[in-house]
N, C-alpha and C. Protein backbone atom coordinates (compact mmCIF):
# COMPACT_ATOMS: atom_id res chain seq x y z
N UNK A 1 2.36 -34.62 47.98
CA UNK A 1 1.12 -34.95 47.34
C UNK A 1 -0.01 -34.76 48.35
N UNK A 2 -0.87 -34.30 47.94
CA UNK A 2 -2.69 -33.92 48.87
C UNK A 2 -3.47 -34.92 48.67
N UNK A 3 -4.18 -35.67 49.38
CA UNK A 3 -5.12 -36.75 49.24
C UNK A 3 -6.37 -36.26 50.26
N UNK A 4 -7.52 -36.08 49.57
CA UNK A 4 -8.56 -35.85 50.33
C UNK A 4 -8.95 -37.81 50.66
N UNK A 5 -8.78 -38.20 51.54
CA UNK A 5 -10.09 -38.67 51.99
C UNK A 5 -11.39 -38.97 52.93
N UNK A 6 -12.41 -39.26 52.37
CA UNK A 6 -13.61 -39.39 52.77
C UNK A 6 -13.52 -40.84 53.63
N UNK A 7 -14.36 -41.18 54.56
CA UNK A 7 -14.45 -42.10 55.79
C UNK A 7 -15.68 -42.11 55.99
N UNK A 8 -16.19 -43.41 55.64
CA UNK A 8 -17.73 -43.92 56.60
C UNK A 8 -17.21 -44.76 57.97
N UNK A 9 -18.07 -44.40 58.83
CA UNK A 9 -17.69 -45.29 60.01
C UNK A 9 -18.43 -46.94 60.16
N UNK A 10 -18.34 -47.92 60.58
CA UNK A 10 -19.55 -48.81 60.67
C UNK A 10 -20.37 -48.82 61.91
N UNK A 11 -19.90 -48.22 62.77
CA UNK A 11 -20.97 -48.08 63.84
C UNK A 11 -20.65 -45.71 64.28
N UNK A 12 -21.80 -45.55 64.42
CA UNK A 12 -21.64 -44.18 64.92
C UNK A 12 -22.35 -43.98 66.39
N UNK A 13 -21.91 -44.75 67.37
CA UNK A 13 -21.69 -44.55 69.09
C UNK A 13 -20.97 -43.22 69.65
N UNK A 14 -20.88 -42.65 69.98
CA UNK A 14 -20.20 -41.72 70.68
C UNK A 14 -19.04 -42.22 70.99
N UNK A 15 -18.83 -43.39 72.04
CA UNK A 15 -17.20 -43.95 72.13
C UNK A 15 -16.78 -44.05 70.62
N UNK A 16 -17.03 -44.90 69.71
CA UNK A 16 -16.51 -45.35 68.47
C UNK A 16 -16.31 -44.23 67.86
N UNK A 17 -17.00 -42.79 67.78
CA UNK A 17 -16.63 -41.42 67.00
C UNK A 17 -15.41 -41.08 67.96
N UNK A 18 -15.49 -41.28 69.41
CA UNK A 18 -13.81 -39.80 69.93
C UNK A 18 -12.48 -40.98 69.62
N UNK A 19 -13.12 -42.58 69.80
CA UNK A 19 -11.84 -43.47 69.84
C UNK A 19 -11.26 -43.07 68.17
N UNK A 20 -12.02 -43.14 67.33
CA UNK A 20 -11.65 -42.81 65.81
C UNK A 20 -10.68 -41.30 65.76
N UNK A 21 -11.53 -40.25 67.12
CA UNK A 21 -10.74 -38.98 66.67
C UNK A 21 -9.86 -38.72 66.91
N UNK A 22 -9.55 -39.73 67.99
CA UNK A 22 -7.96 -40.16 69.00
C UNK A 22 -6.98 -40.82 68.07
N UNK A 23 -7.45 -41.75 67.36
CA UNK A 23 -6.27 -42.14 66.78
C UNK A 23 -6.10 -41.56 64.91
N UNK A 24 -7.09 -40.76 64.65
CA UNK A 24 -6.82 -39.98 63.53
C UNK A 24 -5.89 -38.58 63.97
N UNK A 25 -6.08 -37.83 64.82
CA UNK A 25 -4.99 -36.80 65.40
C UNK A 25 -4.02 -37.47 65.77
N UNK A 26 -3.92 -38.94 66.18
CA UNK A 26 -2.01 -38.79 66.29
C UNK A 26 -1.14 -39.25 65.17
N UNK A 27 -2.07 -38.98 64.05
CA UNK A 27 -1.19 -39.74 62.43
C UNK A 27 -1.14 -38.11 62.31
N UNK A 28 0.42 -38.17 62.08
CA UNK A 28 0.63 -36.59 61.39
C UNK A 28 0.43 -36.18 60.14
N UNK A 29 0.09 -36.92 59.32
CA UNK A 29 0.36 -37.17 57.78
C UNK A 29 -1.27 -36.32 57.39
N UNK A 30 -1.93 -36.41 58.41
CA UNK A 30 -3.44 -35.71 58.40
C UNK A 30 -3.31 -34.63 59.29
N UNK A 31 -3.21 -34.07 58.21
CA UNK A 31 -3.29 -32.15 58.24
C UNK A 31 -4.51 -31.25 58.52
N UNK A 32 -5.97 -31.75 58.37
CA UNK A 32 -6.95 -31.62 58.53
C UNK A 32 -7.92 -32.36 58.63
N UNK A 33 -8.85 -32.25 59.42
CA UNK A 33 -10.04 -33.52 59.77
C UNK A 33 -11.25 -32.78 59.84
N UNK A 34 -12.36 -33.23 59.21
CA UNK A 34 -13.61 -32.70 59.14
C UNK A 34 -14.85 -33.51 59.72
N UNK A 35 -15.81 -33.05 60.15
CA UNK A 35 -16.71 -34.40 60.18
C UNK A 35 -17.53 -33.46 59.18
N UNK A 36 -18.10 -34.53 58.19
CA UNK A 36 -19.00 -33.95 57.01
C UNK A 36 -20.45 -34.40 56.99
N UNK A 37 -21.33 -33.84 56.35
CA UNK A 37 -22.83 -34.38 56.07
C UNK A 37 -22.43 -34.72 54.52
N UNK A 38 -23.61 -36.30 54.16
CA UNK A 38 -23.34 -36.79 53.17
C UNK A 38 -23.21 -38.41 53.28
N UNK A 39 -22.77 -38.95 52.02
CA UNK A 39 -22.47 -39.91 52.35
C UNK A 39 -21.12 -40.69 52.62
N UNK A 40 -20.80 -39.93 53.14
CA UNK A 40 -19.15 -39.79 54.45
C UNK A 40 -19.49 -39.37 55.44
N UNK A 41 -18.83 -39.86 56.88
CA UNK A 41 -18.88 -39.17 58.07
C UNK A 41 -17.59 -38.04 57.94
N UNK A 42 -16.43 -38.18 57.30
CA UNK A 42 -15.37 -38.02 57.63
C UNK A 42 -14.21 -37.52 56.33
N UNK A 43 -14.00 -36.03 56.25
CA UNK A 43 -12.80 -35.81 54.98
C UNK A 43 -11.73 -35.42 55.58
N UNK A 44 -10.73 -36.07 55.54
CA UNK A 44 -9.57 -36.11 56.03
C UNK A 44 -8.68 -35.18 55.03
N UNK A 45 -7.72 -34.18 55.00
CA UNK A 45 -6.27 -33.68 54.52
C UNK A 45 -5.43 -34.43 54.42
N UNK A 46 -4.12 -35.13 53.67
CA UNK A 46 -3.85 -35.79 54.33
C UNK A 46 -2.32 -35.27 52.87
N UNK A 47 -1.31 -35.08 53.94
CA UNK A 47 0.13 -34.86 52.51
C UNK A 47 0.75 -36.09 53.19
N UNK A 48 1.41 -36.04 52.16
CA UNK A 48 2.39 -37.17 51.95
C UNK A 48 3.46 -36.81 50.48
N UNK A 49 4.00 -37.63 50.93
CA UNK A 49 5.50 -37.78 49.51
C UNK A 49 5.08 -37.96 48.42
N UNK A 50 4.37 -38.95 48.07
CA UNK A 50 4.06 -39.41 46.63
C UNK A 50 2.88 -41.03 46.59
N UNK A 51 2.70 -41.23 45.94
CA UNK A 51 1.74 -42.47 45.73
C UNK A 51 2.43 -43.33 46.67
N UNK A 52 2.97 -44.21 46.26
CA UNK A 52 4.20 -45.16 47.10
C UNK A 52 3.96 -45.27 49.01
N UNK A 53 3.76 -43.70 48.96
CA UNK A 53 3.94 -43.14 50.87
C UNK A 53 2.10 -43.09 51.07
N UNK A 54 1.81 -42.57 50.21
CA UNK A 54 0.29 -42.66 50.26
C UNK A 54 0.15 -44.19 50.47
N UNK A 55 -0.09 -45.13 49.81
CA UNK A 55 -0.26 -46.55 50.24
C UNK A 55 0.20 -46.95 51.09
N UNK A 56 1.85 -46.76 51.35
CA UNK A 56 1.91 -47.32 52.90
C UNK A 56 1.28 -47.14 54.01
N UNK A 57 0.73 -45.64 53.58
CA UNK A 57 0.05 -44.76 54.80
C UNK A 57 -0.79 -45.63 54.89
N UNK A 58 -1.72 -46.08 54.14
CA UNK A 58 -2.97 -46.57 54.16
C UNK A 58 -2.90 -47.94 54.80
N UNK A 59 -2.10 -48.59 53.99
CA UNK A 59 -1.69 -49.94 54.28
C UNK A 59 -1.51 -50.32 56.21
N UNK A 60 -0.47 -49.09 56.37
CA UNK A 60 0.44 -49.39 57.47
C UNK A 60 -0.48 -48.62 59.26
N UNK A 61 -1.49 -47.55 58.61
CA UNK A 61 -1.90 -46.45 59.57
C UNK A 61 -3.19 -47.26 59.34
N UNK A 62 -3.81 -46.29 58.64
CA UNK A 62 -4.91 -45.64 58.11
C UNK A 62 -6.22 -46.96 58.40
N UNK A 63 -5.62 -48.28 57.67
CA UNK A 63 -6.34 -49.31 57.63
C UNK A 63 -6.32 -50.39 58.88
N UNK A 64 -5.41 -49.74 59.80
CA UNK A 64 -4.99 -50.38 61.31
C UNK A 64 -6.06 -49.50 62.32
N UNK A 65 -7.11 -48.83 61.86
CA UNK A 65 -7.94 -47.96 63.04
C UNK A 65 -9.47 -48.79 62.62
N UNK A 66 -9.60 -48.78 63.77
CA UNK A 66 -11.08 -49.70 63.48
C UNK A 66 -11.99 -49.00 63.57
N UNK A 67 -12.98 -49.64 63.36
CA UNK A 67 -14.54 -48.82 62.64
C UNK A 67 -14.48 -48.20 61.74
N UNK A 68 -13.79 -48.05 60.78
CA UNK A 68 -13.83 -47.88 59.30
C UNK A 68 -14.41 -48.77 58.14
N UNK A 69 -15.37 -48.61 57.80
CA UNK A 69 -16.12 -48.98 57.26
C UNK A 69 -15.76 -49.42 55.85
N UNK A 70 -15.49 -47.51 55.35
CA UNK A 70 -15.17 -48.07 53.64
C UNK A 70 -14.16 -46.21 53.46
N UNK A 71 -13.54 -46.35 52.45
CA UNK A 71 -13.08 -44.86 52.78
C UNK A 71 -12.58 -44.64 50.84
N UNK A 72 -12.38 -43.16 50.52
CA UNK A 72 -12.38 -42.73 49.51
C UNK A 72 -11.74 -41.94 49.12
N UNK A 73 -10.41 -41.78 48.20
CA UNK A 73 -9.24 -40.86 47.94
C UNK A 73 -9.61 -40.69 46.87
N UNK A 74 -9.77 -39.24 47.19
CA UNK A 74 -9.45 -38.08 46.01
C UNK A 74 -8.08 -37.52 46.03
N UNK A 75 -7.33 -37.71 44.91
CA UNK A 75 -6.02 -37.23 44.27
C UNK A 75 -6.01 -35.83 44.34
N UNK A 76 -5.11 -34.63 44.43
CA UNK A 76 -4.90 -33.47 44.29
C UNK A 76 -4.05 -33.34 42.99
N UNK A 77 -4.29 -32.98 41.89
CA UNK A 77 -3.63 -33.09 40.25
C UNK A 77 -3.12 -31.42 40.54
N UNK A 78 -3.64 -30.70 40.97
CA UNK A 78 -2.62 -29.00 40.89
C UNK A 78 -3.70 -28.25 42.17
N UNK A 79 -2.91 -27.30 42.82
CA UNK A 79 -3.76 -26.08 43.21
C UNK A 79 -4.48 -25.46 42.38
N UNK A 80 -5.34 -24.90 42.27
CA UNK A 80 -6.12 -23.56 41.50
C UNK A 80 -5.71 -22.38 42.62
N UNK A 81 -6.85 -22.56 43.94
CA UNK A 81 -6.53 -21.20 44.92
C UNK A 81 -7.08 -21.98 46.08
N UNK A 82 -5.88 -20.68 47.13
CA UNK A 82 -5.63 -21.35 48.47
C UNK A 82 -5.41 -20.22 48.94
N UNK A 83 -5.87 -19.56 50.16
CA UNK A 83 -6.19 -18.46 50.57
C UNK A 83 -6.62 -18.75 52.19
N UNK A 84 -6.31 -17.92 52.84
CA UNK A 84 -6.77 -17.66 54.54
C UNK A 84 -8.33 -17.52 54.57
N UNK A 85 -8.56 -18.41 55.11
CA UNK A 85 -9.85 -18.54 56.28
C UNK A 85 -10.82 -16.82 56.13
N UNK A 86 -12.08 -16.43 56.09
CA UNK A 86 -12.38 -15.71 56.60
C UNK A 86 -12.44 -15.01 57.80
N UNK A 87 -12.65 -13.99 58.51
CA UNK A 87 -13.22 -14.16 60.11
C UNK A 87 -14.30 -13.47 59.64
N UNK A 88 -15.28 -14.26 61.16
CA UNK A 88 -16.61 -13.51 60.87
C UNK A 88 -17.00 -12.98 62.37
């Protein structure tokens, strides 16, 4: 299963952004990390097994990293299209 989510931070310090980027790269379950403009700092990739593994994730990881503010899962219901990167 694909779960986009989005991440506000509660403080945006420079330490508090690399300590966040340190312990978001060593959860493997996040496949991609973005920093975004908007009202998110942060859209995460994130597979997993199924709902069930998704919550633990959250429960057990996700909600154990501090300065997280408030955060936001979007469900993946099917691919449409998925395709290689441009180069420019």
């Amino acid at each position: 299963m694909t779960v986009f989510c989005n991440v506000r931070l509660k403080e945006h310090a420079k330490n508090f952004g690399s300590n966040f980027a340190k312990d978001i790269v060593a959860l493997p379950e996040i496949i991609e990390y973005y920093n975004i403009a908007g009202n998110y700092d942060f859209m995460l990739k994130i597979l997993v097994q199924d709902m069930a593994s998704y919550q633990d994730f959250v429960m057990n990881n996700l909600s154990t990293i501090e300065n997280i503010a408030n955060t936001n899962s979007i469900f993946v219901l099917g691919e449409i299209k998925h395709s290689a990167p441009l180069e420019f």
